[in-house]
Protein backbone atom coordinates (compact mmCIF):
# COMPACT_ATOMS: atom_id res chain seq x y z
CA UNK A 1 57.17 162.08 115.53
CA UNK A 2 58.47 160.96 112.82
CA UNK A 3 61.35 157.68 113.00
CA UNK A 4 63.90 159.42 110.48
CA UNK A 5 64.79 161.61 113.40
CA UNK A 6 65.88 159.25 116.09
CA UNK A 7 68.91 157.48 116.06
CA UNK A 8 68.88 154.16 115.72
CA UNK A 9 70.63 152.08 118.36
CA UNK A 10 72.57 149.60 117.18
CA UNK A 11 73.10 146.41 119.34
CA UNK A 12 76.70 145.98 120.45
CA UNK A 13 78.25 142.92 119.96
CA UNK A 14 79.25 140.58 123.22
CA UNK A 15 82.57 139.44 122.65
CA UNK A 16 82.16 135.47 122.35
CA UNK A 17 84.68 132.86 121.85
CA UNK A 18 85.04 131.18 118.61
CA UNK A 19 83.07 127.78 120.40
CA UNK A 20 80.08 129.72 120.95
CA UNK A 21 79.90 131.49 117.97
CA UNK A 22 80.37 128.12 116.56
CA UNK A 23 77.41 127.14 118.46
CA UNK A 24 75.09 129.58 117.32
CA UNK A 25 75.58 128.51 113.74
CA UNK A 26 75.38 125.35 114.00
CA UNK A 27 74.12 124.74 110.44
CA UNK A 28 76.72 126.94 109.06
CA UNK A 29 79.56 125.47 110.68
CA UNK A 30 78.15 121.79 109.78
CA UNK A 31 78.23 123.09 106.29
CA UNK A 32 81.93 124.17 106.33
CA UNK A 33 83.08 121.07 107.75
CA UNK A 34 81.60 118.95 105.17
CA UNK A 35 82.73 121.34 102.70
CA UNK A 36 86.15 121.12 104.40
CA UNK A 37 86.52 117.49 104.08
CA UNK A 38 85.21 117.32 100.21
CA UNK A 39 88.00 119.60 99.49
CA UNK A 40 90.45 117.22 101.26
CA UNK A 41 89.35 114.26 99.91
CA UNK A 42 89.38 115.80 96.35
CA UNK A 43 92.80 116.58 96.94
CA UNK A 44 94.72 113.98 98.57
CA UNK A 45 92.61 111.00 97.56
CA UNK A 46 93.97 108.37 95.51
CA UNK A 47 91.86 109.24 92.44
CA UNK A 48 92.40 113.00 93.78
CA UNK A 49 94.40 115.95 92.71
CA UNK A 50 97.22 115.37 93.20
CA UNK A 51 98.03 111.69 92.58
CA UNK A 52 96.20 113.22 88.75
CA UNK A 53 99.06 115.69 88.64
CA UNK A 54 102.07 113.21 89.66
CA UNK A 55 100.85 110.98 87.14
CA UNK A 56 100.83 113.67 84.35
CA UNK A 57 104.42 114.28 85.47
CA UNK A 58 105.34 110.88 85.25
CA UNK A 59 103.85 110.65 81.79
CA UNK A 60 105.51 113.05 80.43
CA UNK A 61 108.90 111.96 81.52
CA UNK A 62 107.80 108.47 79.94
CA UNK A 63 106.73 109.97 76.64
CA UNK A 64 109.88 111.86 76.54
CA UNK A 65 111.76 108.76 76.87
CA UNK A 66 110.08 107.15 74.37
CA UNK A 67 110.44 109.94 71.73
CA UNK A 68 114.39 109.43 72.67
CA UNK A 69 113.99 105.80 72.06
CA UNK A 70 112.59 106.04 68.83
CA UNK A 71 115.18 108.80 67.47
CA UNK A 72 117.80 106.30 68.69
CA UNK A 73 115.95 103.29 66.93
CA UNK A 74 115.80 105.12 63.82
CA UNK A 75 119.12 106.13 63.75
CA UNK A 76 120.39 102.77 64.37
CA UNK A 77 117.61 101.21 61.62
CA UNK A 78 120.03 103.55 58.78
CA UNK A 79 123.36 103.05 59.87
CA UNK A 80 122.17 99.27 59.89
CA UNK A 81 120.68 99.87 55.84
CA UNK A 82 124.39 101.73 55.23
CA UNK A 83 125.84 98.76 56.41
CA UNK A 84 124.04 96.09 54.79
CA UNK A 85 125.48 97.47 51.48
CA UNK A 86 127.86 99.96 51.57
CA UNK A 87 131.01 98.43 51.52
CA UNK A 88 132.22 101.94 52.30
CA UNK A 89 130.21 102.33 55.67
CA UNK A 90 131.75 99.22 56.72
CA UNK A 91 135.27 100.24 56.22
CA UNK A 92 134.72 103.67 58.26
CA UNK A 93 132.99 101.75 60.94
CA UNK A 94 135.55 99.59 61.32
CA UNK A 95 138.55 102.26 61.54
CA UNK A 96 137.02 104.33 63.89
CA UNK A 97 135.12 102.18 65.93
CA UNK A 98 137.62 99.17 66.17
CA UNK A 99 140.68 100.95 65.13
CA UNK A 100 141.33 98.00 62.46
CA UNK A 101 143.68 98.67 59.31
CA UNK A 102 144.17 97.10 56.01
CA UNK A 103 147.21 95.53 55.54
CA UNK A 104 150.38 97.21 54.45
CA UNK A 105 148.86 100.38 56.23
CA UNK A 106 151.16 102.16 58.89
CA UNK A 107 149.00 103.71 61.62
CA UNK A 108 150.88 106.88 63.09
CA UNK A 109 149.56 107.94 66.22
CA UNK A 110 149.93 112.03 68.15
CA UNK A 111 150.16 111.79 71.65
CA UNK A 112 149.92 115.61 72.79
CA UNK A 113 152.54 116.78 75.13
CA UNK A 114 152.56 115.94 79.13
CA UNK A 115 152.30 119.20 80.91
């Protein structure tokens, strides 16, 4: 007779525990753990993952801190030109920075209500 007729048996599976399935695939399992460990050491490693990403982190906050710096630097380089000059700039800077006065002037000062 012909085999498209039969069923085909099909070969139960013994339940095993995970060691001897481990076992049986010996090469497989050797595989995984090697794999396993790559994937670990490209991670945590001190060249790894993520030492790379808390370095870009940290470089950013430094380059941010820089960019601050050097709008602070530049600001400071023109109110330095205004005052090398400017006899003007050094007459506002020293009223409202030191609160000085020319003399003959009368300074008046509010002092807003105590609640």
């Amino acid at each position: 007779m012909d085999s498209k007729y039969f069923r085909k048996i099909k070969k139960k599976l013994a339940p095993r525990s995970i060691g001897e399935q481990l076992w049986s695939h010996k090469r497989w399992t050797a595989f995984g753990v090697v794999v396993f460990i790559g994937l670990l050491i490209v991670v945590f490693a001190d060249n790894g993952v993520m030492q790379r990403r808390k370095l870009e982190r940290d470089r950013a906050v430094l380059m941010e801190k820089i960019r601050v710096a050097e709008e602070d630097q530049k600001r400071l380089r023109e109110q330095s030109r205004a005052l090398d000059g400017d006899k003007k700039a050094v007459e506002k800077v020293a009223r409202e920075k030191y609160g000085m006065v020319r003399e003959g002037e009368k300074v008046y000062k509010i002092v807003p209500p105590k609640q």
